[in-house]
C-alpha atoms as a PDB file:
ATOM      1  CA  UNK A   1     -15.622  22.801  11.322  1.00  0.00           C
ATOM      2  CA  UNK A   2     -12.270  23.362  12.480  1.00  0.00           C
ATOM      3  CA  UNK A   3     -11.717  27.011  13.289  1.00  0.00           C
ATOM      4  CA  UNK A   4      -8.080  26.884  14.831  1.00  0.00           C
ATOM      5  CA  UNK A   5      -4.633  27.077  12.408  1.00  0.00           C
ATOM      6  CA  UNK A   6      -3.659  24.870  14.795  1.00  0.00           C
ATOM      7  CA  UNK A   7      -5.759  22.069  14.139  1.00  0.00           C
ATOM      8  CA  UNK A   8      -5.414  22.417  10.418  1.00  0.00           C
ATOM      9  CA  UNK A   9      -1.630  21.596  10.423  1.00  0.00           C
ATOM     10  CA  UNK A  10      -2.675  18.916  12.782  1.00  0.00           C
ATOM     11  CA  UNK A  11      -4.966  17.534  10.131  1.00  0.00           C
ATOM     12  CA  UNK A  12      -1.830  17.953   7.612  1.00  0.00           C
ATOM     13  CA  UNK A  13       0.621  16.351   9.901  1.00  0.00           C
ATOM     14  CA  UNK A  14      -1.934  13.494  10.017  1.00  0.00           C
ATOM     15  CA  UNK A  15      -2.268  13.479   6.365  1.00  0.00           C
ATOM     16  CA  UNK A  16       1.581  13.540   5.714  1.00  0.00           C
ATOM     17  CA  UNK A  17       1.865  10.496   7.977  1.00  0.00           C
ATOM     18  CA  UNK A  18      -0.953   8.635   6.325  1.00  0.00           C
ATOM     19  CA  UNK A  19       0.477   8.773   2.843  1.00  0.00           C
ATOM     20  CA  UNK A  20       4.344   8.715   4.277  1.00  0.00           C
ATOM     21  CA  UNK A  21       2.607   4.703   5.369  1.00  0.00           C
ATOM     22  CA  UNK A  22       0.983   4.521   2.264  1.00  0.00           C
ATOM     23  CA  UNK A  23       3.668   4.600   0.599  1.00  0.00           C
ATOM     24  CA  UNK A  24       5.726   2.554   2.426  1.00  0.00           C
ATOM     25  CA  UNK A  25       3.482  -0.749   2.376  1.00  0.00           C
ATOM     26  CA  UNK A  26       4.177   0.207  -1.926  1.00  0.00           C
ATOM     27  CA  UNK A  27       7.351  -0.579  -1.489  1.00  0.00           C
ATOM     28  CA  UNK A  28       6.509  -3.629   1.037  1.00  0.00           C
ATOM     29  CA  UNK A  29       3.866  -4.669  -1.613  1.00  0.00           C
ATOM     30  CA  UNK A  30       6.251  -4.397  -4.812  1.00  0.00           C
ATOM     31  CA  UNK A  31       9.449  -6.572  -2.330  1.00  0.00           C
ATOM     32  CA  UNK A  32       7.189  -9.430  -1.432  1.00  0.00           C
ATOM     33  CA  UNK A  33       6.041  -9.342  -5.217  1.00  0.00           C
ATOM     34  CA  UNK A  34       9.674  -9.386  -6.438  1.00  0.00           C
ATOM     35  CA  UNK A  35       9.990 -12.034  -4.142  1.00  0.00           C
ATOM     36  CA  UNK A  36       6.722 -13.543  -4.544  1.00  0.00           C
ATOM     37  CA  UNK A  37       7.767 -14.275  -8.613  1.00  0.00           C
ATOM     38  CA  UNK A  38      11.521 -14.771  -7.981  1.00  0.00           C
ATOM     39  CA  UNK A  39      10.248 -18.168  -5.807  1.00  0.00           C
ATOM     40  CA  UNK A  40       7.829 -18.717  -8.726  1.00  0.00           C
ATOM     41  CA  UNK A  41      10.916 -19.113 -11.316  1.00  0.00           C
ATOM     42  CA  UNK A  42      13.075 -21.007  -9.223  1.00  0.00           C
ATOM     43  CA  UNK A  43       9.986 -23.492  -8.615  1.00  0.00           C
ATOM     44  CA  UNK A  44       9.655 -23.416 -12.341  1.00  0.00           C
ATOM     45  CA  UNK A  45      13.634 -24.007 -13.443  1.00  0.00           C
ATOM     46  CA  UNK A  46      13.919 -26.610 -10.909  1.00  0.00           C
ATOM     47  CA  UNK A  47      11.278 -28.561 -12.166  1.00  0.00           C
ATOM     48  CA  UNK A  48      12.636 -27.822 -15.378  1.00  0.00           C
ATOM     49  CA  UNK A  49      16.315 -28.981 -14.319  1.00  0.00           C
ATOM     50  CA  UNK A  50      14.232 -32.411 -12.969  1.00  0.00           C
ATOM     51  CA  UNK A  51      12.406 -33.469 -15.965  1.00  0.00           C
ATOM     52  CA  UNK A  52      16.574 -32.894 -17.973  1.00  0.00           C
ATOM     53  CA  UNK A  53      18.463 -34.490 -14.920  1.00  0.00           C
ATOM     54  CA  UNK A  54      15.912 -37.598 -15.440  1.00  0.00           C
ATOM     55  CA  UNK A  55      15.327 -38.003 -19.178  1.00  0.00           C
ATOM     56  CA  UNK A  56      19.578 -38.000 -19.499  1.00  0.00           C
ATOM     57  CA  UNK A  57      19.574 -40.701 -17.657  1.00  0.00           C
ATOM     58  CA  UNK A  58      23.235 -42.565 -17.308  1.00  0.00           C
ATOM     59  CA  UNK A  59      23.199 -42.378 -13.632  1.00  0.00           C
ATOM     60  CA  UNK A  60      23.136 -44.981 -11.062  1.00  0.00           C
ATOM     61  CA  UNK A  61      19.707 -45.984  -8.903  1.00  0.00           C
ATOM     62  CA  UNK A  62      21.419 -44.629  -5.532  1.00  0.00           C
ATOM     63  CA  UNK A  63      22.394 -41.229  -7.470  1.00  0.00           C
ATOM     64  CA  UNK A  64      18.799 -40.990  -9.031  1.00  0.00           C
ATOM     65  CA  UNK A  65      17.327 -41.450  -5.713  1.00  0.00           C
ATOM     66  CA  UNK A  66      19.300 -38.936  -4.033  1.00  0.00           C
ATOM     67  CA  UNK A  67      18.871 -36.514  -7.054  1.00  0.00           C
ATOM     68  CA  UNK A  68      14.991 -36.917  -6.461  1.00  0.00           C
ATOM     69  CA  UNK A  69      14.872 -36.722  -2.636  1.00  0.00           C
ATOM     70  CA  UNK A  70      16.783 -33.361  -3.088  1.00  0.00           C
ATOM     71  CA  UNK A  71      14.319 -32.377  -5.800  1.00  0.00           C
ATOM     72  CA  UNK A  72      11.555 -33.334  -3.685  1.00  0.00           C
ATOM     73  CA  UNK A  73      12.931 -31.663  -0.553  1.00  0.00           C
ATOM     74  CA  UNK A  74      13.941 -28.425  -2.597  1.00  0.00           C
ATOM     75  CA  UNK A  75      10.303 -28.192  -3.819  1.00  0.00           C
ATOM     76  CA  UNK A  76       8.646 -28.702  -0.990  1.00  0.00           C
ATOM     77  CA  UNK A  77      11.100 -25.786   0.520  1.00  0.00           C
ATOM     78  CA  UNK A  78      10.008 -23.506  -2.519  1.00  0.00           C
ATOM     79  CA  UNK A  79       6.387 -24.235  -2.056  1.00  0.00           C
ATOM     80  CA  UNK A  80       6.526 -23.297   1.396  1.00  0.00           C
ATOM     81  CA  UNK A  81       8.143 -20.115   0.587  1.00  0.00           C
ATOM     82  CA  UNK A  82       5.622 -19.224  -1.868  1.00  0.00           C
ATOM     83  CA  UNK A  83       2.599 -19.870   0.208  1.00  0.00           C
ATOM     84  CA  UNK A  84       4.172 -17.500   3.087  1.00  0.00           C
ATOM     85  CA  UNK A  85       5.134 -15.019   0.225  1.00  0.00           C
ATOM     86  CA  UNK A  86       1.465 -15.273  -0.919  1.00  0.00           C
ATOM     87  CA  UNK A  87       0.023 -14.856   2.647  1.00  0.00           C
ATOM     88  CA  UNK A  88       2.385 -11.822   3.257  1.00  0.00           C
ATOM     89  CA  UNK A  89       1.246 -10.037  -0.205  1.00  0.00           C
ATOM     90  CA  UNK A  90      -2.404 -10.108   0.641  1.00  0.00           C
ATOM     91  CA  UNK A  91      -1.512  -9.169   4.202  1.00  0.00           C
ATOM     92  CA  UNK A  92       0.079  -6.113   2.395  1.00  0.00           C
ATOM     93  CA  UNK A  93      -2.778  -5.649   0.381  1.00  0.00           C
ATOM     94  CA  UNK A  94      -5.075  -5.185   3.060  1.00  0.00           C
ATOM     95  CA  UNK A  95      -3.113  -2.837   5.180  1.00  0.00           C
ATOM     96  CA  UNK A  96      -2.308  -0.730   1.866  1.00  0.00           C
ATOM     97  CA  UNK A  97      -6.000  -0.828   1.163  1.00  0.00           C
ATOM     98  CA  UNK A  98      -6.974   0.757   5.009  1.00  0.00           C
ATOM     99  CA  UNK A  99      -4.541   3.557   4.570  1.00  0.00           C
ATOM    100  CA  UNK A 100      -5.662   4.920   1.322  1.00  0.00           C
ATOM    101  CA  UNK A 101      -8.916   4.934   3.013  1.00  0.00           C
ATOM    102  CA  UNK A 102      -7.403   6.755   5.663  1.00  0.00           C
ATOM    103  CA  UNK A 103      -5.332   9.129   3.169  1.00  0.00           C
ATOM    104  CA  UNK A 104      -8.895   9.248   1.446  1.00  0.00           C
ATOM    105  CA  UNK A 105     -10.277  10.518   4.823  1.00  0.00           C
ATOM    106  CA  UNK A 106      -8.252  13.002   5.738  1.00  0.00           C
ATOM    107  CA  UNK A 107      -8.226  14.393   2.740  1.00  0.00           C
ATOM    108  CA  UNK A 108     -11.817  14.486   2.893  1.00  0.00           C
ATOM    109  CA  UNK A 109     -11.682  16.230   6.141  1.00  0.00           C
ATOM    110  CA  UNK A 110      -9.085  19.387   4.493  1.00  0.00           C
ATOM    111  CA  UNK A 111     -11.854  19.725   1.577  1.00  0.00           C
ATOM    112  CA  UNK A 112     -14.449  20.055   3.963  1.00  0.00           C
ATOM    113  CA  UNK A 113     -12.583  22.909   6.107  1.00  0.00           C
ATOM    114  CA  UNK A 114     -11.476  24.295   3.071  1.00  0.00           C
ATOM    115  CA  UNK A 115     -15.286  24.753   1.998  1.00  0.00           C
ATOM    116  CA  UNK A 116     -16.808  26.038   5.170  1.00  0.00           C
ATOM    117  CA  UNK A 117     -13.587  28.391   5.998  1.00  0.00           C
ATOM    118  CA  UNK A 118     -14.177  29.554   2.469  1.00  0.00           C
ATOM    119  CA  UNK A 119     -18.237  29.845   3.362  1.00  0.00           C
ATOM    120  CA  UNK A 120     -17.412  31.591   6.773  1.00  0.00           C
ATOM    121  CA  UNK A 121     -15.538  33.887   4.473  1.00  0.00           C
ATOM    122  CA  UNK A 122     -17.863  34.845   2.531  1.00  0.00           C
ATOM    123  CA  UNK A 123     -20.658  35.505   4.705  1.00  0.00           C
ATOM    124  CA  UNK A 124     -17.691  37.702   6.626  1.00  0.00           C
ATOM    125  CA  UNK A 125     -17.637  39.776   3.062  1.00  0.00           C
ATOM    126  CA  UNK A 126     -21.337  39.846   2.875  1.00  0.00           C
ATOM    127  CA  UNK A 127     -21.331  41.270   6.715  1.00  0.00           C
ATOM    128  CA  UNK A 128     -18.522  43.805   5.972  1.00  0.00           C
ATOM    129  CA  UNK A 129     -20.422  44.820   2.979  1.00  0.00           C
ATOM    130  CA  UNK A 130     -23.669  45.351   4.840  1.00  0.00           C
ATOM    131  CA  UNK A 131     -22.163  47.092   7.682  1.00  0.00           C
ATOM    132  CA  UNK A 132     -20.795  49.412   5.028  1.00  0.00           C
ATOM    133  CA  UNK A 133     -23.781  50.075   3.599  1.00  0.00           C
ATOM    134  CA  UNK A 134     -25.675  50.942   6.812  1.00  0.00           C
ATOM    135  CA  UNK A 135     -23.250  53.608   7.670  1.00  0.00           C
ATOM    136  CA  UNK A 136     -23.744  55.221   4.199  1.00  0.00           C
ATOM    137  CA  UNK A 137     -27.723  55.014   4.534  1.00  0.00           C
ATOM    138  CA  UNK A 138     -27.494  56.511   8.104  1.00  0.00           C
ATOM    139  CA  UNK A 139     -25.205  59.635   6.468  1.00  0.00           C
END
């Protein structure tokens, strides 16, 4: 596989870098959760504040028609939000998903070199050991 120190670190550096990104779309993910629920609960408590502002009552038809454009243009605002929030969380999903494949990968690769430096290593032993024995026979 790969033969050179060189290239190992490479493969390492690589690695690093892949779960340096992975964990960095984490913290992206977790944000536009935080964000993602904090738009969900002021959704909620407006619609809550609505439903109180309008069974009080005791206002006049111009201030309950104001009231409920705002409502209606504050919702519509929070909606908004919440579908781009959503759109930006499974964005983040799907480019946290591709680099733990590529964390996955790489560390894939190291296991493999590990194994067949380890192999090479061993048949090096084996060789040594022959070699040794040779010269013994031939003395």
């Amino acid at each position: 596989m790969i033969e050179t120190p060189r290239a190992r670190r490479s493969l390492e550096k690589l690695l690093r870098l892949a779960r340096a990104d992975t964990d960095a779309l984490r913290v992206d993910l977790a944000d536009v959760e935080r964000a993602r629920d904090a738009t969900q609960a002021s959704l909620s408590d407006l619609e809550e504040k609505a439903l109180r502002e309008e069974a009080a009552g005791g206002h006049g038809v111009a201030e309950v028609a104001a009231f409920r454009e705002g409502v209606r243009a504050r919702r519509h605002n929070l909606t908004t939000t919440l579908m781009t929030l959503e759109d930006a969380e499974l964005s983040v999903r799907d480019r946290l998903e591709t680099a733990f494949i590529e964390v996955k990968k790489l560390e894939h690769l190291i296991e493999i070199n590990d194994r067949a430096d380890k192999k090479a290593g061993r048949r090096g032993d084996l060789s040594d050991m022959d070699e040794m024995a040779g010269l013994r026979v031939r003395r």
